[in-house]
Protein backbone atom coordinates (compact mmCIF):
# COMPACT_ATOMS: atom_id res chain seq x y z
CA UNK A 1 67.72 56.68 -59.94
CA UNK A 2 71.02 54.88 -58.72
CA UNK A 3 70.79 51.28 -57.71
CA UNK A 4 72.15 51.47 -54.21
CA UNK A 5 74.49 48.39 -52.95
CA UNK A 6 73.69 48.22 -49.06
CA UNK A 7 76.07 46.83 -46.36
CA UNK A 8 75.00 44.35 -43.51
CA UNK A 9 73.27 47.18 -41.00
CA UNK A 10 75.85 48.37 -38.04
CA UNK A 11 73.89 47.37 -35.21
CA UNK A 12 74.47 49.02 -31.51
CA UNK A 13 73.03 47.35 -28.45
CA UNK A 14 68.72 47.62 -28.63
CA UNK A 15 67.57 48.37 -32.10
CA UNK A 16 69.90 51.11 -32.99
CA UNK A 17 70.77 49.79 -36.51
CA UNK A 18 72.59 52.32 -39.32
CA UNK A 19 73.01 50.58 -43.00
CA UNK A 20 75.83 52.13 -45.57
CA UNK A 21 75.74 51.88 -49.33
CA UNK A 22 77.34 53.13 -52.35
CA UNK A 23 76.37 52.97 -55.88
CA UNK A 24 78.22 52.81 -59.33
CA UNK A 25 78.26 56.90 -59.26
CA UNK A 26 80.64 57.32 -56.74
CA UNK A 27 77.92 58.15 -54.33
CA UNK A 28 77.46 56.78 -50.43
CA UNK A 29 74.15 56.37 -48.80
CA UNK A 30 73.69 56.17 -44.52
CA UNK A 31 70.18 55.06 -43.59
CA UNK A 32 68.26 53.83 -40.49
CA UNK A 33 68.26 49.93 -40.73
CA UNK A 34 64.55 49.55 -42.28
CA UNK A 35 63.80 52.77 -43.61
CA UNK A 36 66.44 52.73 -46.43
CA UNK A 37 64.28 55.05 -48.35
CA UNK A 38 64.44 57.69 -46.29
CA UNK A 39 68.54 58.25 -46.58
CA UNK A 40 71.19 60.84 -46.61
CA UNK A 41 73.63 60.33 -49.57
CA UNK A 42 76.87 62.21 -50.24
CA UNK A 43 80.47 61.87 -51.99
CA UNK A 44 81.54 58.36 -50.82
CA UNK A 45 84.79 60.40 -49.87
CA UNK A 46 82.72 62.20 -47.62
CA UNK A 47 81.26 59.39 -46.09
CA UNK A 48 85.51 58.33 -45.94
CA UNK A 49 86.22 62.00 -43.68
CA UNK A 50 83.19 61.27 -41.30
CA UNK A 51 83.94 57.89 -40.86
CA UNK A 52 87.92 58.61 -40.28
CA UNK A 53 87.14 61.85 -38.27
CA UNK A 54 84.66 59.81 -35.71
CA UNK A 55 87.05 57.09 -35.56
CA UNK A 56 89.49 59.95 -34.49
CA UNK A 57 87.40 61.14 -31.87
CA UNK A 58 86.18 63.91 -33.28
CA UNK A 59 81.84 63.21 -32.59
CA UNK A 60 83.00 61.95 -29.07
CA UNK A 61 80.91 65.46 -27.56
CA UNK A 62 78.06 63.84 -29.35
CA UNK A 63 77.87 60.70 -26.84
């Protein structure tokens, strides 16, 4: 198993908390601040498109 590198959690107002990681494979992890073993891990080029696509707007439906 990889040995994942995880950010500082993203923290919303309450305890909404998200944590991002990568690991030497070229792999990113998203997890729930706490439960980091329960994650969803894809290309970290991927996790590059979702990130640039919601900061484009594109997830706004979702709020």
């Amino acid at each position: 198993m990889a040995q994942i590198s995880w950010e500082d959690p993203f923290c919303a107002e309450g305890n909404n908390c998200f944590r991002i990681g990568t690991d030497d494979h070229g792999n990113a992890y998203v997890a729930v601040a706490g439960a980091e073993d329960a994650y969803v891990t894809d290309t970290r080029e991927a996790l590059r498109t979702l990130t640039c696509d919601i900061k484009a707007g594109k997830a706004d439906h979702l709020l």
